[in-house]
Protein backbone atom coordinates (compact mmCIF):
# COMPACT_ATOMS: atom_id res chain seq x y z
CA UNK A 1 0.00 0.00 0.00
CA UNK A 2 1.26 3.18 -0.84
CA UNK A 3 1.08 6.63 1.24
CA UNK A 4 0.00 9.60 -0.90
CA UNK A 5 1.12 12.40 1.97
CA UNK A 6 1.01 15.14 -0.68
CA UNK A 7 -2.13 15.35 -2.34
CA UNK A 8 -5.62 16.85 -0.67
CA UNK A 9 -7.36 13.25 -0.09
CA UNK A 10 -5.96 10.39 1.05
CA UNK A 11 -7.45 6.96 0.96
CA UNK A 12 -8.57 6.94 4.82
CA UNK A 13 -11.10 10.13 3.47
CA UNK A 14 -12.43 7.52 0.90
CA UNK A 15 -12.99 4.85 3.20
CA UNK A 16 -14.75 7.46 5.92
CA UNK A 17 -16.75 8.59 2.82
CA UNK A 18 -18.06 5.09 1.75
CA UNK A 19 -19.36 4.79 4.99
CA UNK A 20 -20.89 8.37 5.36
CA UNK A 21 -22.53 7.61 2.06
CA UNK A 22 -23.19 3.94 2.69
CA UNK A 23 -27.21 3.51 2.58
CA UNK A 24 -28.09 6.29 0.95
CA UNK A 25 -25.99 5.75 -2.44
CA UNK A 26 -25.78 2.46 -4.29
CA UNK A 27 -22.94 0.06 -4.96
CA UNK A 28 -23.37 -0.08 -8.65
CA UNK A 29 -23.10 -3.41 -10.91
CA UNK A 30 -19.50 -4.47 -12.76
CA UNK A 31 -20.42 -7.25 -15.28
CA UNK A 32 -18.03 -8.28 -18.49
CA UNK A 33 -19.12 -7.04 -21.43
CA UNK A 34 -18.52 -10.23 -23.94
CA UNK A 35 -19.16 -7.61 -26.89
CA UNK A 36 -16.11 -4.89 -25.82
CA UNK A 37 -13.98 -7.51 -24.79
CA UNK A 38 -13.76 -9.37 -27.98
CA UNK A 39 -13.83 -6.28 -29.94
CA UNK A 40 -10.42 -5.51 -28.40
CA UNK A 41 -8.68 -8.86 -27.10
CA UNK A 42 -9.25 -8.19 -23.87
CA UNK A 43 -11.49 -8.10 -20.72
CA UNK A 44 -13.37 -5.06 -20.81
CA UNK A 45 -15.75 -4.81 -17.37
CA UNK A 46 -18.54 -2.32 -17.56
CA UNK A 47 -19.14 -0.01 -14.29
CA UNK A 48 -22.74 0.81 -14.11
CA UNK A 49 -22.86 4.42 -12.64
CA UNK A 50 -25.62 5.14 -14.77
CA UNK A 51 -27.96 3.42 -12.56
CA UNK A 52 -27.08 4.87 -8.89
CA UNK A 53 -29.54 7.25 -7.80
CA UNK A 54 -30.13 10.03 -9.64
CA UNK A 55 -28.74 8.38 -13.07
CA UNK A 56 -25.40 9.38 -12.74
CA UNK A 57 -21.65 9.13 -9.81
CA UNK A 58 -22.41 12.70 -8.96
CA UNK A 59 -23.93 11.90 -5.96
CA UNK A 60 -21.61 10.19 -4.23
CA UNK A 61 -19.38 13.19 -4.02
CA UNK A 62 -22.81 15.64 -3.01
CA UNK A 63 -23.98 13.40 -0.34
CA UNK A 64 -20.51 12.99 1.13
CA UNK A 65 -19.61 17.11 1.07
CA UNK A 66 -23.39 17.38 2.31
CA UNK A 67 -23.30 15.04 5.20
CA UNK A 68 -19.73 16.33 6.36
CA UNK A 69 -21.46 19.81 7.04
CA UNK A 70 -21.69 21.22 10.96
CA UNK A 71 -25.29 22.13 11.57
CA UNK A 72 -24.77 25.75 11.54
CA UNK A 73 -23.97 25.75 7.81
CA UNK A 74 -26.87 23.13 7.48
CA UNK A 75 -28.96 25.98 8.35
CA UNK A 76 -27.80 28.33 6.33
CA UNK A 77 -28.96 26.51 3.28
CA UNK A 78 -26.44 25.83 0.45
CA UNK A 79 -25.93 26.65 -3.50
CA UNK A 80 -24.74 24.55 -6.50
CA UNK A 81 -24.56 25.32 -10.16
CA UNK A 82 -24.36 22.73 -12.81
CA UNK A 83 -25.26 21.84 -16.17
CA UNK A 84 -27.47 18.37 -14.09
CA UNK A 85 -26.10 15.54 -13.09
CA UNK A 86 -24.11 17.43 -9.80
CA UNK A 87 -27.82 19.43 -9.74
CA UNK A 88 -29.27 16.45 -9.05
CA UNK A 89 -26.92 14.66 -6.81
CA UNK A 90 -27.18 18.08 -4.89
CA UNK A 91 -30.70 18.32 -4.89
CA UNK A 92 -31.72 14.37 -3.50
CA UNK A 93 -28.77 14.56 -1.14
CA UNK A 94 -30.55 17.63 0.60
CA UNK A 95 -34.06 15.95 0.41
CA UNK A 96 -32.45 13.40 2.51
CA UNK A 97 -30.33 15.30 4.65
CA UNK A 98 -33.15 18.25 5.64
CA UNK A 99 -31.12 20.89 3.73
CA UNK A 100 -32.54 23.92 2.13
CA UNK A 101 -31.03 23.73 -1.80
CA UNK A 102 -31.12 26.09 -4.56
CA UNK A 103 -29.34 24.78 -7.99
CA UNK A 104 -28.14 27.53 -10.43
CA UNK A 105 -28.54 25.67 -14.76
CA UNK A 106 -27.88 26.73 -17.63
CA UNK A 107 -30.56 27.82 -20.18
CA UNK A 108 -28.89 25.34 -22.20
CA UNK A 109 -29.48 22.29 -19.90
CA UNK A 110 -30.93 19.29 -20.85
CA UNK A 111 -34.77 19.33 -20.13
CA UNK A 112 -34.84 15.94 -18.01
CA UNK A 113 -32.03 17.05 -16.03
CA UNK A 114 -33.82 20.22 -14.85
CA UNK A 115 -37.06 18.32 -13.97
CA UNK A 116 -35.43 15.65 -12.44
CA UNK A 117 -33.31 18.43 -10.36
CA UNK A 118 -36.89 20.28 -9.57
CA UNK A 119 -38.46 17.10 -8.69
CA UNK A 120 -36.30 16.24 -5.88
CA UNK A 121 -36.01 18.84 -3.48
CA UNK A 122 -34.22 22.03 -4.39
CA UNK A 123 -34.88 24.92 -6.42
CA UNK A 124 -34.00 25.63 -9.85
CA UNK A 125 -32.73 28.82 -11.51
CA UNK A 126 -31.95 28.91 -15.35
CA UNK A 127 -29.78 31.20 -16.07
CA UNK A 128 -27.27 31.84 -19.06
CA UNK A 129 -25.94 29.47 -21.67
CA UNK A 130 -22.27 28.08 -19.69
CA UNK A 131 -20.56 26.92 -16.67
CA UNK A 132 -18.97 30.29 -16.27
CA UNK A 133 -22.71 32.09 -16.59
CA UNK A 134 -24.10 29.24 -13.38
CA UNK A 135 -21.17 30.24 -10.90
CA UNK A 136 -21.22 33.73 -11.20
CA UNK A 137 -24.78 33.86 -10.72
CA UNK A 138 -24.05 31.38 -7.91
CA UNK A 139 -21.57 33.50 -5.95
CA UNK A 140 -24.35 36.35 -6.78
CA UNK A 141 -26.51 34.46 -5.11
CA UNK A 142 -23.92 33.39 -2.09
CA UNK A 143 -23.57 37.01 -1.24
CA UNK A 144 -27.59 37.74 -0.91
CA UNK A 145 -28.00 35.00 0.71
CA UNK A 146 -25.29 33.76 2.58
CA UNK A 147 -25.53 30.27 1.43
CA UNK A 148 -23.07 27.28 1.47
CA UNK A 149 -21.73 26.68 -2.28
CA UNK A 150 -21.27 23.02 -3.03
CA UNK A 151 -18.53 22.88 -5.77
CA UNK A 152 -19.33 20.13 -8.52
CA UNK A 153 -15.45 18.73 -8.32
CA UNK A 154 -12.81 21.06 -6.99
CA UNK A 155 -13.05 19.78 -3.53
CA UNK A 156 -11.85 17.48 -1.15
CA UNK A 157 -14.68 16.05 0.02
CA UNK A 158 -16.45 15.52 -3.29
CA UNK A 159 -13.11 14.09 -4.49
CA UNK A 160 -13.59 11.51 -1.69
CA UNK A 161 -16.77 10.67 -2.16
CA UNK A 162 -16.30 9.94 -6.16
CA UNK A 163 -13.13 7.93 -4.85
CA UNK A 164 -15.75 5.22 -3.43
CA UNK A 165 -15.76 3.86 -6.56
CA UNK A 166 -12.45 2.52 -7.03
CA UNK A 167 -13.28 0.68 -3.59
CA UNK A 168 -16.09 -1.38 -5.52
CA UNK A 169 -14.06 -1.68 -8.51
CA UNK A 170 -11.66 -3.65 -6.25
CA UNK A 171 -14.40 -5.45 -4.30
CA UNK A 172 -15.61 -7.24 -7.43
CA UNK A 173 -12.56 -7.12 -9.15
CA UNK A 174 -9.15 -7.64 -7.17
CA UNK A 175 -6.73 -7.76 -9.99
CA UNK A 176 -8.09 -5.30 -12.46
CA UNK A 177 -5.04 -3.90 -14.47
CA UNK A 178 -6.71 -0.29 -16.47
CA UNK A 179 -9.39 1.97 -15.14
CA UNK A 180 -10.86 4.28 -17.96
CA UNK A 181 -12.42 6.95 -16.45
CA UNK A 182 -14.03 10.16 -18.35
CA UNK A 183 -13.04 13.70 -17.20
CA UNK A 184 -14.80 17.18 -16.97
CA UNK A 185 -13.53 19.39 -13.63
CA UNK A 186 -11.43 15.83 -12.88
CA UNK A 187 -12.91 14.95 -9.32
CA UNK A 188 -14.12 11.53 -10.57
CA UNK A 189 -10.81 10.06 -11.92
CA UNK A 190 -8.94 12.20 -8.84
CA UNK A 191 -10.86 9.95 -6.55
CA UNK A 192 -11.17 6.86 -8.54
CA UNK A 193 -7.00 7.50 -8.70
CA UNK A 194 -6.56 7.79 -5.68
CA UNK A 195 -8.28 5.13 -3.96
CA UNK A 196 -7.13 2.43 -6.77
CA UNK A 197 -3.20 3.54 -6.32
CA UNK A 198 -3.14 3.98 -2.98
CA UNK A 199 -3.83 -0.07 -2.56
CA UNK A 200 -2.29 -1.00 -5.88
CA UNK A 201 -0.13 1.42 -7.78
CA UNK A 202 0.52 -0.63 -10.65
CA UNK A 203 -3.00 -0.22 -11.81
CA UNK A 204 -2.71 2.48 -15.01
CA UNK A 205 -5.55 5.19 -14.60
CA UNK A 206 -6.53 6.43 -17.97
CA UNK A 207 -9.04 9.34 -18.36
CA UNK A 208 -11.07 10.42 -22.00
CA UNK A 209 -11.99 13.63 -22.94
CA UNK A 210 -13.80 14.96 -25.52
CA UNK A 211 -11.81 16.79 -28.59
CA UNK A 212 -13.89 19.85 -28.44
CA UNK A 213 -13.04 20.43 -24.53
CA UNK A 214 -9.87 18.92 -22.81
CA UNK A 215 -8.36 21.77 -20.52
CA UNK A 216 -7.76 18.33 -18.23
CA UNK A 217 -5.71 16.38 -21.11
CA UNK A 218 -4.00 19.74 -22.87
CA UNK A 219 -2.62 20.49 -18.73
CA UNK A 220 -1.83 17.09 -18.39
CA UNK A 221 0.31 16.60 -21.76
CA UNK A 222 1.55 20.00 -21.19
CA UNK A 223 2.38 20.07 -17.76
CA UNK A 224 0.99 23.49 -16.91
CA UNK A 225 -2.20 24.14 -15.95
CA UNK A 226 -4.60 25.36 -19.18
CA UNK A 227 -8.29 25.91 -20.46
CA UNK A 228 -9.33 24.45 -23.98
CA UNK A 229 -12.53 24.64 -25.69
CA UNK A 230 -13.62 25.07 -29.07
CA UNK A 231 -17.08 24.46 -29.37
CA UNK A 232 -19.52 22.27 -27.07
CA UNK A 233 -19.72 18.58 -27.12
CA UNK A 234 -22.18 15.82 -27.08
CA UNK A 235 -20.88 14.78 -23.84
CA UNK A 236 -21.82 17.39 -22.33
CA UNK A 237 -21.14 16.24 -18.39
CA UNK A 238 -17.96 16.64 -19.38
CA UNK A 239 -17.99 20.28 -20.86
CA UNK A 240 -15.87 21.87 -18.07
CA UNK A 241 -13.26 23.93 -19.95
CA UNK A 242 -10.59 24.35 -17.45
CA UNK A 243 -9.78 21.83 -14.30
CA UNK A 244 -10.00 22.08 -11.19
CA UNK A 245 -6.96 23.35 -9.32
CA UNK A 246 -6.96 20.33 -6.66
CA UNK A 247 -7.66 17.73 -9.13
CA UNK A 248 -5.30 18.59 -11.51
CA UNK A 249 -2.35 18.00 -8.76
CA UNK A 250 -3.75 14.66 -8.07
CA UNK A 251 -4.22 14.02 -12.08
CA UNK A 252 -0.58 15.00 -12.63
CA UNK A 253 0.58 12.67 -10.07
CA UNK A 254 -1.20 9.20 -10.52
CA UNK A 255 -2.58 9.42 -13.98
CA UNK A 256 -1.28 6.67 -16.27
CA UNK A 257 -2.33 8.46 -19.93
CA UNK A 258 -5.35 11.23 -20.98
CA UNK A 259 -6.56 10.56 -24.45
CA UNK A 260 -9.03 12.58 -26.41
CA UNK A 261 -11.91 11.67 -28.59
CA UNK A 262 -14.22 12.70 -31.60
CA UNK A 263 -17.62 13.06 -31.51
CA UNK A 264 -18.49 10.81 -34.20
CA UNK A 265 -16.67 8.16 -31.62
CA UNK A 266 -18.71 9.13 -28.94
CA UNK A 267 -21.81 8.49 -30.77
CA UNK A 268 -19.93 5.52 -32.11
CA UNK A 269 -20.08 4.57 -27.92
CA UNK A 270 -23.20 5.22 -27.28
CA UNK A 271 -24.74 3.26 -30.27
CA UNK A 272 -22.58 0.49 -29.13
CA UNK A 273 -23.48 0.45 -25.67
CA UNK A 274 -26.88 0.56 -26.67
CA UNK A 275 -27.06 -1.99 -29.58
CA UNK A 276 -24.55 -4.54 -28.35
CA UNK A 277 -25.09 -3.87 -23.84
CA UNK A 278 -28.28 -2.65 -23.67
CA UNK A 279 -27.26 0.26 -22.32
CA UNK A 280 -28.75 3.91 -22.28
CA UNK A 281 -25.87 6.20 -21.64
CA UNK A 282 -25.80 10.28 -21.94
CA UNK A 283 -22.54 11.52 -24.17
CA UNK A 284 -20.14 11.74 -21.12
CA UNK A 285 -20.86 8.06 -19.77
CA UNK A 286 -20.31 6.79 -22.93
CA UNK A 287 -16.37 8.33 -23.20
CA UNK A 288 -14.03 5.35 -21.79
CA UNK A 289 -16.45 2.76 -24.08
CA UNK A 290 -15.74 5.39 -26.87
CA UNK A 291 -11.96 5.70 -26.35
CA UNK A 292 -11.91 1.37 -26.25
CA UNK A 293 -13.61 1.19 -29.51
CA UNK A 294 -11.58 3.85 -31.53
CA UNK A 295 -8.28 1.97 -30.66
CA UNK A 296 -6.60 4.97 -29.03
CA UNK A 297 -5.88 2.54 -25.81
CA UNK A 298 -5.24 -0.94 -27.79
CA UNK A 299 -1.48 -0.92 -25.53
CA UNK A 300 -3.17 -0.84 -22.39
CA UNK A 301 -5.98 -3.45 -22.67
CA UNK A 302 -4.55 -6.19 -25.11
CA UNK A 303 -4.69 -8.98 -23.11
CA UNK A 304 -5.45 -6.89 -19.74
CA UNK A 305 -8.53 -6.47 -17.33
CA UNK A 306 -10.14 -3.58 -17.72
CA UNK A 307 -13.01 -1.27 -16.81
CA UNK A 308 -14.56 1.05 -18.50
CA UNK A 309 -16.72 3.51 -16.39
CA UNK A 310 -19.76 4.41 -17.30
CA UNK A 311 -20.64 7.81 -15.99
CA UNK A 312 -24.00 8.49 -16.15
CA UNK A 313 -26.81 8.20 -18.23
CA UNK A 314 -29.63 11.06 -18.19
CA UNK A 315 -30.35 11.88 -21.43
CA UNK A 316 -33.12 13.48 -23.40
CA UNK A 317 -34.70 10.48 -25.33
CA UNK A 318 -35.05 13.07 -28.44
CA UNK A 319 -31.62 12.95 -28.29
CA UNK A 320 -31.10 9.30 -28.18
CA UNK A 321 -33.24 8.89 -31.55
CA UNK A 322 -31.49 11.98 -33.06
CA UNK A 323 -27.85 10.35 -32.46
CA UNK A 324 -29.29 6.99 -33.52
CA UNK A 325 -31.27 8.05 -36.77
CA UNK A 326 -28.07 9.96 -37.86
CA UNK A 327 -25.96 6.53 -37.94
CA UNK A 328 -26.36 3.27 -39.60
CA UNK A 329 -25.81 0.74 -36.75
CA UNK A 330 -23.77 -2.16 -37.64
């Protein structure tokens, strides 16, 4: 076991958060996926965050930051701002915890993802087309009202709670040898990194980005810290231009590779997952299946085990038959 000393979470925070969160989030499904694997000579595990509560990981990092709160700031109600799937793991986290929630969204935001967000506790304020339009609003909104902001991924605590998965991964599967992970802000694969290399550090941790926005992989390959974004992408749980400070230390540090793909890929993935898994995954969840099928990580899973995480899956079903009409499925 290795001792991470220098990086904001260590893997006793991950093992407090599995059992703050223990009950109230599930421990999602890992099965082979006898289509993936023999599509690239290897053993390609599926991890099925796309059915925990609330369709998506996010709330394993919202209930843990949530729950860690002193009473006092209880009371004082708290803020998030996010494009869904962090609104939602927000929003059920307070209906269970007693927590007065409002949830700054973009105009642009998926239409199930705001309902879904409305339907579970807090409330929901659309406003402006980007990230960067939801958190100034949100501070806005801090000042007024002297709220609690609850960041989507910058954070220790959220980091730690998105870490729990890597503690399933090797509860069903001891010897795994790649974790694919996608990345927005980075607190899922800073997590998922840290608890899998802090037991076993010869595990490679490989995250996927999209090619339209990878601030995560151009400060990775880089080695500075840097935004990129050229248009929006179909993963759109992903479309977080620049990283978080915290998680790109922790990225730097114990991740194996970051590779980018197209969007025809990730439709490629999602029509895949779909035809071949029976799967319904939004763009995002559907990155590490994407970045197996295009070839980009054929080194790493020849011959290895390997799973593939699946993010999340709320998506518009007008969407689902607009990627699918658009492609002839093989």
């Amino acid at each position: 076991m290795k001792i991470y000393n220098n990086l904001p979470v260590t893997l006793n925070d991950i093992i407090e958060a599995q059992q703050r969160i223990k009950g109230h989030v599930y421990k999602t499904g890992m099965p082979k996926s006898n289509y993936l694997s023999e599509r690239c000579n290897g053993t390609i595990h599926l991890k099925f965050e796309n059915m925990q509560r609330t369709g998506s990981f996010k709330i394993r990092g919202a209930f843990n930051k949530l729950a860690s709160l002193s009473r006092e700031e209880r009371e004082q109600g708290v803020i998030a701002c996010s494009a869904g799937n962090h609104a939602q793991g927000v929003s059920l986290s307070c209906a269970m915890l007693g927590i007065d929630s409002k949830v700054v969204m973009p105009c642009t935001a998926p239409s199930s993802k705001v309902a879904a967000t409305a339907d579970y506790s807090a409330e929901v304020i659309l406003h402006g087309n980007s990230f960067n339009d939801t958190i100034s609003k949100a501070h806005e909104l801090i000042e007024l009202e002297n709220r609690i902001f609850i960041p989507p991924y910058d954070d220790a605590k959220v980091i730690a709670g998105q870490g729990t998965i890597g503690l399933e991964i090797l509860e069903d599967l001891y010897d795994v040898d790649n974790v694919i992970v996608p990345i927005g802000g980075g607190g899922l694969i800073s997590g998922i990194a840290i608890a899998l290399k802090s037991i076993n550090p010869t595990i490679n941790i490989i995250g996927v980005q999209a090619v339209n926005v990878h601030g995560m992989a151009k400060s990775f390959h880089e080695g500075q810290f840097l935004s990129h974004r050229t248009t929006g992408t179909i993963a759109d749980g992903c479309d977080v231009a620049t990283p978080g400070k915290l998680t790109y230390e922790i990225v730097k540090e114990l991740v194996t590779d970051i590779v980018v793909v197209t969007e025809e890929e990730i439709k490629r993935g999602m029509i895949d997952l779909i035809q071949r898994n029976k799967i319904v995954t939004e763009g995002a969840g559907a990155l590490a299946s994407a970045a197996i099928l295009s070839g980009k990580l054929k080194g790493y899973i020849e011959n290895k085990k390997t799973v593939s995480l699946i993010s999340g899956g709320n998506i518009d079903l007008s969407r689902i038959s607009e990627i699918t009409g658009l492609n002839h499925v093989h």
